[in-house]
Protein backbone atom coordinates (compact mmCIF):
# COMPACT_ATOMS: atom_id res chain seq x y z
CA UNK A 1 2.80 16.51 -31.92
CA UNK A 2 0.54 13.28 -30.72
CA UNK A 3 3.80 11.11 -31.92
CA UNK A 4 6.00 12.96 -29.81
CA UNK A 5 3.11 13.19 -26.55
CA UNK A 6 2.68 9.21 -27.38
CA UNK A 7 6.95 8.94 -27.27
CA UNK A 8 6.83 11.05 -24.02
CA UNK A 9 4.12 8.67 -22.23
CA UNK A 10 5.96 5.67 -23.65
CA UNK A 11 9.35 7.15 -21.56
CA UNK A 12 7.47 8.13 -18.54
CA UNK A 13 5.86 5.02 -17.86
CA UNK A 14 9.09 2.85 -18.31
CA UNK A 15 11.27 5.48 -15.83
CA UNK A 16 8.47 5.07 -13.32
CA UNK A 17 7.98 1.23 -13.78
CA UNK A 18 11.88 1.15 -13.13
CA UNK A 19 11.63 3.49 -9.89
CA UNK A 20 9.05 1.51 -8.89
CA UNK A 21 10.74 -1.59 -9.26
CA UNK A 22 13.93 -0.12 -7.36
CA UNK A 23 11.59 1.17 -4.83
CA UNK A 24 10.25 -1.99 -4.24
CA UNK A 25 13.26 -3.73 -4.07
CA UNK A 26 14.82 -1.27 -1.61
CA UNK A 27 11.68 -1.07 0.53
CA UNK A 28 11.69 -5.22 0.40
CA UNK A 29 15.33 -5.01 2.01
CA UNK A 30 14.47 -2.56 4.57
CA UNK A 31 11.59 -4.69 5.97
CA UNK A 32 14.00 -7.58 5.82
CA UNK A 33 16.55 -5.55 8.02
CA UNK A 34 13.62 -4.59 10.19
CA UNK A 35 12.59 -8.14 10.70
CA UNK A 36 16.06 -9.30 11.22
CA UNK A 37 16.07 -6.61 13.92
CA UNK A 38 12.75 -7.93 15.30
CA UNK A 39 13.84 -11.64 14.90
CA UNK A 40 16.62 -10.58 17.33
CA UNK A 41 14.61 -8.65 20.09
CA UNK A 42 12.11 -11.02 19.81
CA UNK A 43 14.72 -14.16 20.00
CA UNK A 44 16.36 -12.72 23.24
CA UNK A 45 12.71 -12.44 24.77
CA UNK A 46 12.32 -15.88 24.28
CA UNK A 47 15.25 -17.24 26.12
CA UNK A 48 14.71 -15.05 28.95
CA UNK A 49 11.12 -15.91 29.36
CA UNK A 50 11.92 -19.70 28.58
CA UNK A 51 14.58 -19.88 31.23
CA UNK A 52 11.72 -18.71 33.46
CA UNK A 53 8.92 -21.23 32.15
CA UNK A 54 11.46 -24.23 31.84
CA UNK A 55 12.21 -23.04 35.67
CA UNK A 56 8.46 -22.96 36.55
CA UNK A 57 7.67 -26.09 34.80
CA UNK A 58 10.68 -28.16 36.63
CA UNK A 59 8.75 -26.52 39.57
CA UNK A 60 5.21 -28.45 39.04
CA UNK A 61 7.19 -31.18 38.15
CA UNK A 62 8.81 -31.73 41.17
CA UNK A 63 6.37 -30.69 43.46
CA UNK A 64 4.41 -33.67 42.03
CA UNK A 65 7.68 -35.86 41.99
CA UNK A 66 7.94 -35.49 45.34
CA UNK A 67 4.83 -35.87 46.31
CA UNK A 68 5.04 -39.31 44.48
CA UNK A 69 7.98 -40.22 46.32
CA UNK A 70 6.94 -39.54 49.63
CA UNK A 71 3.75 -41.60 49.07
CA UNK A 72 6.39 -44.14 47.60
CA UNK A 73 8.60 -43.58 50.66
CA UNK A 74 6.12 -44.48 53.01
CA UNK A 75 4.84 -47.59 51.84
CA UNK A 76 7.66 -49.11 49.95
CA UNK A 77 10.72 -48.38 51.51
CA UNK A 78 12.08 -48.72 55.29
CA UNK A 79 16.06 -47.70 54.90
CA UNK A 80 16.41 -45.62 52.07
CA UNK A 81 15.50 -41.59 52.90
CA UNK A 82 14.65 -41.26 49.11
CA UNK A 83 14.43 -42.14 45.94
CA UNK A 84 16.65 -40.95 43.07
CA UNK A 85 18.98 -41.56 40.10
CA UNK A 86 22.12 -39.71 40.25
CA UNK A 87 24.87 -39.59 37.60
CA UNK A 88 28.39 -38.29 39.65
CA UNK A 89 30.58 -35.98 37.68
CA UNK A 90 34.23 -35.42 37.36
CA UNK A 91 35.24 -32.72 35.48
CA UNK A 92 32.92 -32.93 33.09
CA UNK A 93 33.55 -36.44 32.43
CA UNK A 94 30.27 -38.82 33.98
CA UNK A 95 32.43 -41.01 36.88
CA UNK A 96 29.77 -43.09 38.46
CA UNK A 97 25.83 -43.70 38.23
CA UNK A 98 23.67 -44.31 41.19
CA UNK A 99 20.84 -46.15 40.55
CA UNK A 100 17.89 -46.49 43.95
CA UNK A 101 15.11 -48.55 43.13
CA UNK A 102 12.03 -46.33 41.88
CA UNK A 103 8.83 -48.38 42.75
CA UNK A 104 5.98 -46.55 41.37
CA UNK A 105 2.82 -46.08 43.13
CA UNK A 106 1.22 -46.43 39.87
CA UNK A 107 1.33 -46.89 36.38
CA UNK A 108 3.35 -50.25 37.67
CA UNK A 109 6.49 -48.76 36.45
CA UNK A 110 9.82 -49.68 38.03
CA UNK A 111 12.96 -48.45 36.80
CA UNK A 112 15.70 -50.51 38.27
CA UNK A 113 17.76 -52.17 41.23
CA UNK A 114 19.55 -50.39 43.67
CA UNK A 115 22.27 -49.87 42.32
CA UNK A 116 25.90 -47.99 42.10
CA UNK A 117 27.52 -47.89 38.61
CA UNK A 118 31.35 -46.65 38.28
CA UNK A 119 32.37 -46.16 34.70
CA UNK A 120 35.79 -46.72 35.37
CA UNK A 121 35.64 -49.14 32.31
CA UNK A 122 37.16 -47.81 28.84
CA UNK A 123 34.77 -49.52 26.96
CA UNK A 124 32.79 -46.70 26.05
CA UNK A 125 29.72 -48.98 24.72
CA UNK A 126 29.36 -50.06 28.31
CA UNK A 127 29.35 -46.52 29.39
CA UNK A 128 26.52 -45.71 27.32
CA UNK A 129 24.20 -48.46 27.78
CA UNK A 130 24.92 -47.94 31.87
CA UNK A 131 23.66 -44.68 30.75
CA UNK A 132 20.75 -45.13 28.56
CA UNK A 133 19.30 -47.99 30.53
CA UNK A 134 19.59 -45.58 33.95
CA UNK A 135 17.74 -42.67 31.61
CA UNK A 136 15.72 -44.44 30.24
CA UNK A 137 14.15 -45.81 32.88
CA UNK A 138 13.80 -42.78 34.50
CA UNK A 139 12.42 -40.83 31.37
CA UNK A 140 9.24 -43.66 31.80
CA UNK A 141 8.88 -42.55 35.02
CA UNK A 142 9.06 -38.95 34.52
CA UNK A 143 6.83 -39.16 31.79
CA UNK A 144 3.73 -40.70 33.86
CA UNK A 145 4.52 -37.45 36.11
CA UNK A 146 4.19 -34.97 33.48
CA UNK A 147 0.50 -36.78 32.07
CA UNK A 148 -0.75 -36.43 35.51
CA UNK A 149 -0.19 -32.93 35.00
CA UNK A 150 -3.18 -30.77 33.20
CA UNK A 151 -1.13 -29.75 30.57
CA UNK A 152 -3.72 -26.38 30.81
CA UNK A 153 -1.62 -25.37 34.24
CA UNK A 154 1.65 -25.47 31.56
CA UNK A 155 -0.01 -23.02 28.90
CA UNK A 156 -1.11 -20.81 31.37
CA UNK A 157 2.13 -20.50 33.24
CA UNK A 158 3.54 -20.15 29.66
CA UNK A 159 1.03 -17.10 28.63
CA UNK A 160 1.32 -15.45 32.20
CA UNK A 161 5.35 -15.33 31.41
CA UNK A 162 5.02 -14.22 28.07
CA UNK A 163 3.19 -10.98 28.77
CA UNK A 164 4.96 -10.41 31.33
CA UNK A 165 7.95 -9.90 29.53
CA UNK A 166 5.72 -7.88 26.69
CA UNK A 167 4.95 -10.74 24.77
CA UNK A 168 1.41 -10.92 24.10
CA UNK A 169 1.50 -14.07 21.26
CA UNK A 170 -0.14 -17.34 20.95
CA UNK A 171 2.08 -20.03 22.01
CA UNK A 172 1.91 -23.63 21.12
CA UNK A 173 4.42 -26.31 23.90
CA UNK A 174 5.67 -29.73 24.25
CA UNK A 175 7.82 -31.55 26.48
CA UNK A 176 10.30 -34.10 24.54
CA UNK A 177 11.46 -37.08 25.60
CA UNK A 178 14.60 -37.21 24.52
CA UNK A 179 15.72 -40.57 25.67
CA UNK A 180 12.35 -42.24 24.15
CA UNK A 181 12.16 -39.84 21.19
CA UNK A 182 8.60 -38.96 22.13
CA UNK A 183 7.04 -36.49 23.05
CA UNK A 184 5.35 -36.99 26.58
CA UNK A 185 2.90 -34.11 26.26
CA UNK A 186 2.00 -31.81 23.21
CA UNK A 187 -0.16 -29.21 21.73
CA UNK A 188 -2.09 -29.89 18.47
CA UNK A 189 0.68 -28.37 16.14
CA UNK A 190 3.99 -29.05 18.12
CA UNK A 191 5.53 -31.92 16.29
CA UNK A 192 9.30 -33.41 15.73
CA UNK A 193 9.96 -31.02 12.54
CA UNK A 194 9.03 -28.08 14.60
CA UNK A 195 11.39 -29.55 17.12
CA UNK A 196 13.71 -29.40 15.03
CA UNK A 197 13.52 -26.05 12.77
CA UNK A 198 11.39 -23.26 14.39
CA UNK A 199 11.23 -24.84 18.47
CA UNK A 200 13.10 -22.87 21.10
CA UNK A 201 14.26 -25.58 23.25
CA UNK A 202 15.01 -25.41 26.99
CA UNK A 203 16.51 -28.33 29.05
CA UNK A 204 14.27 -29.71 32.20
CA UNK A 205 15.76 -31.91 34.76
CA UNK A 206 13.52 -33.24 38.12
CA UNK A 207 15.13 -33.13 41.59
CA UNK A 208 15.78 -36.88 41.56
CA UNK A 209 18.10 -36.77 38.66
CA UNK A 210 20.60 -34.72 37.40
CA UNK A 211 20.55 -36.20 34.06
CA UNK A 212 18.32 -34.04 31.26
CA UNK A 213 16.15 -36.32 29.88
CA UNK A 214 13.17 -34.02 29.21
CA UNK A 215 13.26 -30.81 27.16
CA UNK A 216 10.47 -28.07 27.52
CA UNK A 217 9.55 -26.55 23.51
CA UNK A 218 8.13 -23.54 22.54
CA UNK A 219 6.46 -22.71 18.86
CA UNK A 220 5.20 -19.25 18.09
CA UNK A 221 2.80 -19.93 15.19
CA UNK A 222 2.38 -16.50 14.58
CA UNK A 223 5.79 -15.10 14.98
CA UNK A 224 5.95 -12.97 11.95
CA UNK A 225 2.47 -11.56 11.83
CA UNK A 226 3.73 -10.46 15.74
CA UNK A 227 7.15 -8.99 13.91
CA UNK A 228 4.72 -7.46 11.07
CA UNK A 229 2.36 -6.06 14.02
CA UNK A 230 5.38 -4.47 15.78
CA UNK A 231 6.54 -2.90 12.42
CA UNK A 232 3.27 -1.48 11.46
CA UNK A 233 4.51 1.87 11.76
CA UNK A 234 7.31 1.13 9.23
CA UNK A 235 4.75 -1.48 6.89
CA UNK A 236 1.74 0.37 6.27
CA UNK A 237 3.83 3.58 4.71
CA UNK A 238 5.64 1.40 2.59
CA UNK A 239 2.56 -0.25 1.31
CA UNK A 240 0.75 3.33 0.85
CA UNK A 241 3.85 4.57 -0.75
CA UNK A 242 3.90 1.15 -2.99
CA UNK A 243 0.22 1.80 -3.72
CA UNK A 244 -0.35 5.34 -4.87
CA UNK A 245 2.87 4.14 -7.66
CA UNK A 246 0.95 1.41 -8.48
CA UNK A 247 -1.75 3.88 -9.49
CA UNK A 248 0.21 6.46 -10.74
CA UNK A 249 1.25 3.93 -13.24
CA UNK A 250 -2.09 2.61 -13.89
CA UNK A 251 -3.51 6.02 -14.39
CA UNK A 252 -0.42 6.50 -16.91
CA UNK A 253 -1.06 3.35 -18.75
CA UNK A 254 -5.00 4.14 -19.00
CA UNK A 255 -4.02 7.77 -20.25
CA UNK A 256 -1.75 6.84 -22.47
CA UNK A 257 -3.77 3.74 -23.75
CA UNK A 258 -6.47 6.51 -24.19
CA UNK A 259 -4.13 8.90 -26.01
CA UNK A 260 -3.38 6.46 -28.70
CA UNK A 261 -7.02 5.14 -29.24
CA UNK A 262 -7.45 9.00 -29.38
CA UNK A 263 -4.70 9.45 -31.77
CA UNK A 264 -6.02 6.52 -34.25
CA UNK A 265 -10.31 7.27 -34.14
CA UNK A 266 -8.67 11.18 -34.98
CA UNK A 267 -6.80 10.32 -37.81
CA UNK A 268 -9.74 7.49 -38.66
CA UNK A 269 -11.83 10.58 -38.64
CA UNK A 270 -9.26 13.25 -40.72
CA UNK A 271 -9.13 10.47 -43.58
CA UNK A 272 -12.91 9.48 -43.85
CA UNK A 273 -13.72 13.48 -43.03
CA UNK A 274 -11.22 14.59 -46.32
CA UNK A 275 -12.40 11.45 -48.53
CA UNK A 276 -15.96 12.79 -48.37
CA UNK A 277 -15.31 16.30 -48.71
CA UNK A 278 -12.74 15.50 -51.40
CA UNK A 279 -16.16 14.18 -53.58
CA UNK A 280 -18.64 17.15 -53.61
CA UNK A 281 -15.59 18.97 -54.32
CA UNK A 282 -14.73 16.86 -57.19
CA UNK A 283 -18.09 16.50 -58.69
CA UNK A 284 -17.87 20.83 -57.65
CA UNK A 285 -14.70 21.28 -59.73
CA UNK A 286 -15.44 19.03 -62.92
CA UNK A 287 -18.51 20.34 -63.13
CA UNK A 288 -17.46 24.22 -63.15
CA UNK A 289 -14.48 22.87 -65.74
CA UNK A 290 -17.49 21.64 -67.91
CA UNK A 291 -19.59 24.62 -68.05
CA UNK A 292 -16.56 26.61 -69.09
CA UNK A 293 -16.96 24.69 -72.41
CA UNK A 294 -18.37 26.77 -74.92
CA UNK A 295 -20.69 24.00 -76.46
CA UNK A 296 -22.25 23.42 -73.22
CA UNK A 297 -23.01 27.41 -72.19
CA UNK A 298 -24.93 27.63 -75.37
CA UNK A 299 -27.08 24.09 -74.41
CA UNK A 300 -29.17 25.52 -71.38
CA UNK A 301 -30.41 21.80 -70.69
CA UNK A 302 -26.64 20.55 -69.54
CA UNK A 303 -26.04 24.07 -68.18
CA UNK A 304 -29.25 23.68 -66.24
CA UNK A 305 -28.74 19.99 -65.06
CA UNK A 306 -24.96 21.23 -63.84
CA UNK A 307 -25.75 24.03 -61.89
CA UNK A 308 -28.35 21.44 -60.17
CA UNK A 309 -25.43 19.00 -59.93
CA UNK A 310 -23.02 22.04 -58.19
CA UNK A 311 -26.37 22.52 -55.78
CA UNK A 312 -26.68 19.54 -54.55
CA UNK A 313 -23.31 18.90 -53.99
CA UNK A 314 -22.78 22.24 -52.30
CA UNK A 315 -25.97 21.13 -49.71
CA UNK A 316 -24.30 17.85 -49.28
CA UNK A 317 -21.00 19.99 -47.90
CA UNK A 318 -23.08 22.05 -45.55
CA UNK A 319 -24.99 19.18 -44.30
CA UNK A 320 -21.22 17.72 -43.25
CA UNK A 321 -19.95 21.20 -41.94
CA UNK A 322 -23.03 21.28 -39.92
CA UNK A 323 -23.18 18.14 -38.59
CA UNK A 324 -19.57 18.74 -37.31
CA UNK A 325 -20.31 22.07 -35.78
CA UNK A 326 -23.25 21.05 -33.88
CA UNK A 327 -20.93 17.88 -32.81
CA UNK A 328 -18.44 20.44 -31.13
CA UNK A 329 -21.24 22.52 -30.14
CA UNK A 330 -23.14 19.41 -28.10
CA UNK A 331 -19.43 18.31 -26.99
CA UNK A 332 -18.93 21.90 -25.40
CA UNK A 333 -23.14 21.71 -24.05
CA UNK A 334 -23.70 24.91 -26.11
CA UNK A 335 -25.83 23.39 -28.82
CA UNK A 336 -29.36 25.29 -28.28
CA UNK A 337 -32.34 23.36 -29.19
CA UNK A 338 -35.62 24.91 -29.71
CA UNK A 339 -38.64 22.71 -28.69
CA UNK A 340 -41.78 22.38 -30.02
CA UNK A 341 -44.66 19.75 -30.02
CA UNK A 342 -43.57 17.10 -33.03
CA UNK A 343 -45.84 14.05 -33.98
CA UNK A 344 -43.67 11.21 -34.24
CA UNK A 345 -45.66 9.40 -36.63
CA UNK A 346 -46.16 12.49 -38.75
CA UNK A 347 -42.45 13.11 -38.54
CA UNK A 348 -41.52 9.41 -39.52
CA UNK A 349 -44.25 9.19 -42.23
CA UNK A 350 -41.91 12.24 -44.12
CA UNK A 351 -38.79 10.73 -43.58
CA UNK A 352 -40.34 7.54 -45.12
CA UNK A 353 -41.36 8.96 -47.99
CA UNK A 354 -37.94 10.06 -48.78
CA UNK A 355 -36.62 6.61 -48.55
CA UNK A 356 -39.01 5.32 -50.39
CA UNK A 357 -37.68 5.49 -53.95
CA UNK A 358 -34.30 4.81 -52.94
CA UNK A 359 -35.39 1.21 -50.89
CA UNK A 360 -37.37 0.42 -53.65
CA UNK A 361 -34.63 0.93 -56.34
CA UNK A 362 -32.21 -1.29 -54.00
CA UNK A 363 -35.40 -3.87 -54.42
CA UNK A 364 -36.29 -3.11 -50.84
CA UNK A 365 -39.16 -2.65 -48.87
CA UNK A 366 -39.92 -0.27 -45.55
CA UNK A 367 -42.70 -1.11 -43.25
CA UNK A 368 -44.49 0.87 -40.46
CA UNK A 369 -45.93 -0.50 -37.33
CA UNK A 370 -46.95 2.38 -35.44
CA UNK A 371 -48.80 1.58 -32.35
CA UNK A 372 -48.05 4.12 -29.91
CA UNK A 373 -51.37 5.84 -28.21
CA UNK A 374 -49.77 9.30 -27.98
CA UNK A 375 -46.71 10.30 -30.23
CA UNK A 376 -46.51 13.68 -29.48
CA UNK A 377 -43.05 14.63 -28.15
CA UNK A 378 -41.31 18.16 -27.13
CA UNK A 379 -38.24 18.34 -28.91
CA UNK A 380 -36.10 20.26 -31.73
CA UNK A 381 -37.71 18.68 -35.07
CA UNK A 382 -34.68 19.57 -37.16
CA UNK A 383 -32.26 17.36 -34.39
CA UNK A 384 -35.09 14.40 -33.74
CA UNK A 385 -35.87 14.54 -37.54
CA UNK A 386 -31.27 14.30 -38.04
CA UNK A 387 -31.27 11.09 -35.59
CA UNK A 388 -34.12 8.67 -37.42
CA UNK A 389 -32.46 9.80 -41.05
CA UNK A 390 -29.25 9.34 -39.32
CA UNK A 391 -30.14 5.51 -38.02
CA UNK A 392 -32.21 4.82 -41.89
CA UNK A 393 -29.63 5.63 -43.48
CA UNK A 394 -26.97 3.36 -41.70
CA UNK A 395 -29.96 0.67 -42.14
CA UNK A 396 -29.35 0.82 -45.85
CA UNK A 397 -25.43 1.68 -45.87
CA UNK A 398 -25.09 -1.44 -43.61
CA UNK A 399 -27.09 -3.74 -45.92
CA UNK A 400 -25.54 -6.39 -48.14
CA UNK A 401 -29.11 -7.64 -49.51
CA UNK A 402 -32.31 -6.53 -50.42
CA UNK A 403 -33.14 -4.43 -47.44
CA UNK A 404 -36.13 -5.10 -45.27
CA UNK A 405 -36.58 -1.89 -42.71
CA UNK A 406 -38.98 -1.94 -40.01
CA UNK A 407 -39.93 1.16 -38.32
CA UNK A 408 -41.83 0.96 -35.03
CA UNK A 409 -43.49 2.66 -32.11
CA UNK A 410 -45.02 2.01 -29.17
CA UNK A 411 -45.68 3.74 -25.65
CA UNK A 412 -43.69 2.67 -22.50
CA UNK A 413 -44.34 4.13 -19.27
CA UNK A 414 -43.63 7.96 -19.86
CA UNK A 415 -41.83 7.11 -23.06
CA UNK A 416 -42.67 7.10 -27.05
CA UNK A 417 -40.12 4.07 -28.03
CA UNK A 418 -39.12 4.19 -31.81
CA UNK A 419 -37.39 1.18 -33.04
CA UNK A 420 -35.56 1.04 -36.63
CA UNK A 421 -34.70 -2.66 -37.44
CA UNK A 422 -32.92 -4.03 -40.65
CA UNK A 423 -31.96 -7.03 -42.11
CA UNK A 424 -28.23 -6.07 -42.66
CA UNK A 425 -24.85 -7.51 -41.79
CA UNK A 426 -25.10 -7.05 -37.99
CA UNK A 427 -22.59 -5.87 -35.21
CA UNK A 428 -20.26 -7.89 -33.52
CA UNK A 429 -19.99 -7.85 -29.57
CA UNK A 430 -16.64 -6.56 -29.76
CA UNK A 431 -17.76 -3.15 -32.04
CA UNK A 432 -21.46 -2.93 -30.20
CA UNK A 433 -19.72 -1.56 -27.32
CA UNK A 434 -17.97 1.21 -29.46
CA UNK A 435 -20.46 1.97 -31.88
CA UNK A 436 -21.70 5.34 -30.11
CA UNK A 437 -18.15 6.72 -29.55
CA UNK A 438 -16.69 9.41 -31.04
CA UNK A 439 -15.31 9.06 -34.79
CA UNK A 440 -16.17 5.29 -33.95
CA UNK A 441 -16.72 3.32 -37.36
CA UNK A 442 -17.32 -0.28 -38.27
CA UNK A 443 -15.43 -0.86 -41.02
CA UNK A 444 -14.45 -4.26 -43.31
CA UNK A 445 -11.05 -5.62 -43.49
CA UNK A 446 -9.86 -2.68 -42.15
CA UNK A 447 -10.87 -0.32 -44.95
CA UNK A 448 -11.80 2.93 -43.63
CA UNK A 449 -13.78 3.91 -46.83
CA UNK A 450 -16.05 1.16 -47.51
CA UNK A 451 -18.51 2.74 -46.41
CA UNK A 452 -19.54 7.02 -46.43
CA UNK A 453 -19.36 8.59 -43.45
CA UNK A 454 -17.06 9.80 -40.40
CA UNK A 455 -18.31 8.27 -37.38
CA UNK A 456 -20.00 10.56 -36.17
CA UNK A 457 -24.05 9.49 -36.43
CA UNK A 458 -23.94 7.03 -33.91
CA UNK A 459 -22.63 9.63 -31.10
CA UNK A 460 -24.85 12.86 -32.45
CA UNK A 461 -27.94 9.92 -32.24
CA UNK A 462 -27.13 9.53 -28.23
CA UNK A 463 -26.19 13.07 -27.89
CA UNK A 464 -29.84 14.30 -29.10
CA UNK A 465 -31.78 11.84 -27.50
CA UNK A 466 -30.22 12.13 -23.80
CA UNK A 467 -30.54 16.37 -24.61
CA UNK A 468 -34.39 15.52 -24.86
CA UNK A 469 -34.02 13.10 -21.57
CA UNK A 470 -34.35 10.34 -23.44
CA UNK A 471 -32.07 7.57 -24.33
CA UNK A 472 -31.05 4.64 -27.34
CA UNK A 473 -30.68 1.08 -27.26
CA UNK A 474 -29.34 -1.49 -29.53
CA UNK A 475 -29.35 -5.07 -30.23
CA UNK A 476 -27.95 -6.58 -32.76
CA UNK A 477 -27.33 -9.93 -34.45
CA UNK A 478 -23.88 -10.60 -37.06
CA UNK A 479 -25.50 -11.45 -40.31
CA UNK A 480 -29.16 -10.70 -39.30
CA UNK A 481 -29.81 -7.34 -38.33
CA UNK A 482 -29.89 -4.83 -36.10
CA UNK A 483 -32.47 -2.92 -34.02
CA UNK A 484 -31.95 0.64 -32.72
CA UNK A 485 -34.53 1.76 -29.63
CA UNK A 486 -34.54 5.08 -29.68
CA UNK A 487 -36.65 6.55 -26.13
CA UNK A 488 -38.02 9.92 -26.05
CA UNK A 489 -40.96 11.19 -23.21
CA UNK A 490 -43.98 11.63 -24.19
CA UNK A 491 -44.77 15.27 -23.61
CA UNK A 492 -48.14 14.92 -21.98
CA UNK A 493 -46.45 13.09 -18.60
CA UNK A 494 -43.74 15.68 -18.86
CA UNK A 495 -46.55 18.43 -18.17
């Protein structure tokens, strides 16, 4: 049944990593059709509200172009009624340029001669350089214009534009200079790459030329965070939606990681659980088998010492039956305990004494060190007096030397702490974190019956103790030892 649960979990979790994957995918290409939508709205935005800042800025410009030229007018020239370069047109094809002489005020920039250029010529060279050297020239002087210019009075007319066409988004500028290649002002990010991949570009021309020499660009750093702002409404359900699968699938993995570490510490437990009945029952069966032998029921010595054998054996399978019962009783919370006032030292002095002819057979040795000012303790003796048998005896299962066992108490606060320390093989990191689980065992080269036992001591130890309000510790060294702290209140404070 866990095979087939573990098979159905398995299935599950790849259908819904798959939906989740096509979910993903189809939400990805509905935000892509959303920003393609955006992309356009926002796009058409931009050209109407850069038609109107390229308009605005050829405004400033020329307001301080002219004021430039009238200065200019007035002190440098007596026939001419104004300054300008002028390329003539016919149809569509440039006929003539005409050049008046530009004599700057400052900067000491002067363009050219008066001058009128026809490009009746087919050389086409000629053409051009007529061209370039006539807008070039006037580029220069354009340039010195625009720097005059607080380039603060362009961003806000930019920003005041913007919103009012619904656009509320930073905005960095430039004007290029085409004929120079240069830019003649800038913000800190515009540059010539940005020109020329993410800029929307709008022609500028001043009222003394007709030729375009200047360009007015615009760069919206934060274009798609203002797409992802519009589309909130559409973005934060996908990402909820994306979210709670995530964690549906994470829950599934975790339950279905747990399921199988479930499935493995039960049968762990089934095998160890059957491998120590199966011995009691063994020693049960061979010895009934014997006494059935006629030479043996007339020798009441053998007779005597196998009845004692079937005894003990039969106490050693109600021990295990118990301890499993009161496992299932704690794991349901209706194991009762009865409390009483126990002496700890009293209590450990008897459990001691039990141990003592089996450490000193194993060429052991088991030392008190009881220093605690006042053992007495309310508890359930029979479930305190389980837990320290419980942690001695893994002190000498887990021993691959002589042991050395170290029992010791001491007060703390409102606590009696017992510690149990041995000189055995240790627990790793990796198992210390496990060892008070459930049918959790330590086991060698993967042998689940090196050692007697089901796994259950460890967890009926930290089951007891936190009943009494108390709790256990553990350190533990590989190939050194370990030391179990086991913290029960003192019942005096209690009171």
């Amino acid at each position: 049944m866990r095979h087939k649960r573990i098979i159905f979990l398995i299935c599950w979790s790849i259908v819904l990593t798959v939906l989740i994957g096509l979910l993903c995918f189809s939400l990805y290409r509905l935000y892509q059709q959303a920003e393609k939508a955006q992309k356009i709205s926002f796009t058409g935005k931009v050209l109407d509200a850069g038609h109107d800042i390229a308009d605005s800025v050829n405004r400033i410009i020329n307001e301080e172009l002219m004021a430039d030229t009238a200065i200019s007018l007035a002190n440098k020239v007596d026939k001419h009624n104004g300054q300008h370069t002028l390329i003539v047109m016919d149809n569509g094809v440039p006929h003539a340029i005409i050049a008046e002489t530009v004599a700057a005020y400052r900067d000491n920039i002067v363009i050219s001669d008066h001058d009128t250029s026809y490009l009746t010529s087919d050389d086409s060279t000629k053409r051009l350089v007529i061209i370039d050297t006539v807008t070039s020239g006037h580029s220069i002087y354009t340039d010195s214009i625009i720097r005059r210019i607080n380039s603060q009075k362009f961003l806000d007319i930019i920003t005041q534009i913007l919103k009012s066409y619904g656009m509320d988004i930073y905005c960095e500028f430039g004007i290029y200079n085409l004929p120079k290649n240069q830019f003649a002002i800038r913000t800190r990010l515009m540059n010539n790459d940005i020109l020329d991949k993410e800029a929307y570009v709008f022609p500028l021309h001043t009222a003394t030329s007709e030729i375009y020499t200047h360009y007015l660009a615009l760069y919206f750093p934060t274009e798609r965070a203002f797409f992802l702002q519009k589309m909130l409404y559409i973005v934060l359900p996908i990402i909820g939606i994306i979210a709670l699968l995530a964690l549906l699938l994470l829950i599934l993995i975790i339950t279905l990681t747990q399921q199988k570490h479930n499935h493995d510490v039960t049968n762990d437990f089934i095998n160890n659980m059957t491998h120590e009945f199966k011995t009691p029952i063994s020693t049960i069966s061979l010895a009934c088998e014997a006494m059935s032998d006629e030479s043996i029921q007339t020798d009441a010595d053998t007779q005597k010492a196998y009845v004692s054998m079937i005894r003990d054996e039969n106490e050693r399978l109600q021990k295990m039956v118990t301890n499993i019962l009161q496992l299932a009783q704690l794991k349901k919370g209706q194991l009762k305990i009865n409390p009483e006032d126990i002496n700890i030292h009293g209590l450990l002095n008897s459990i001691i004494r039990s141990f003592s002819l089996q450490v000193s057979n194993l060429g052991g040795q088991l030392t008190t060190r009881f220093n605690a000012e006042m053992p007495i303790i309310s508890g359930d003796k029979s479930h305190i007096e389980s837990i320290f048998i419980n942690l001695i005896e893994n002190a000498l299962k887990y021993c691959d030397k002589k042991p050395e066992i170290v029992v010791s108490t001491w007060s703390e606060k409102d606590m009696i702490v017992t510690s149990i320390t041995d000189n055995g093989i240790g627990i790793s990191k990796k198992n210390i974190k496990h060892i008070f689980d459930e049918f959790y065992r330590i086991t060698k080269a993967g042998n689940v019956h090196n050692n007697k036992g089901y796994g259950l001591g460890l967890n009926y130890v930290k089951k007891i103790a936190q009943l009494h309000n108390g709790h256990v510790r553990v350190k533990s060294t590989v190939g050194k030892g370990t030391t179990f702290y086991i913290y029960l209140p003192i019942k005096n404070i209690n009171k």
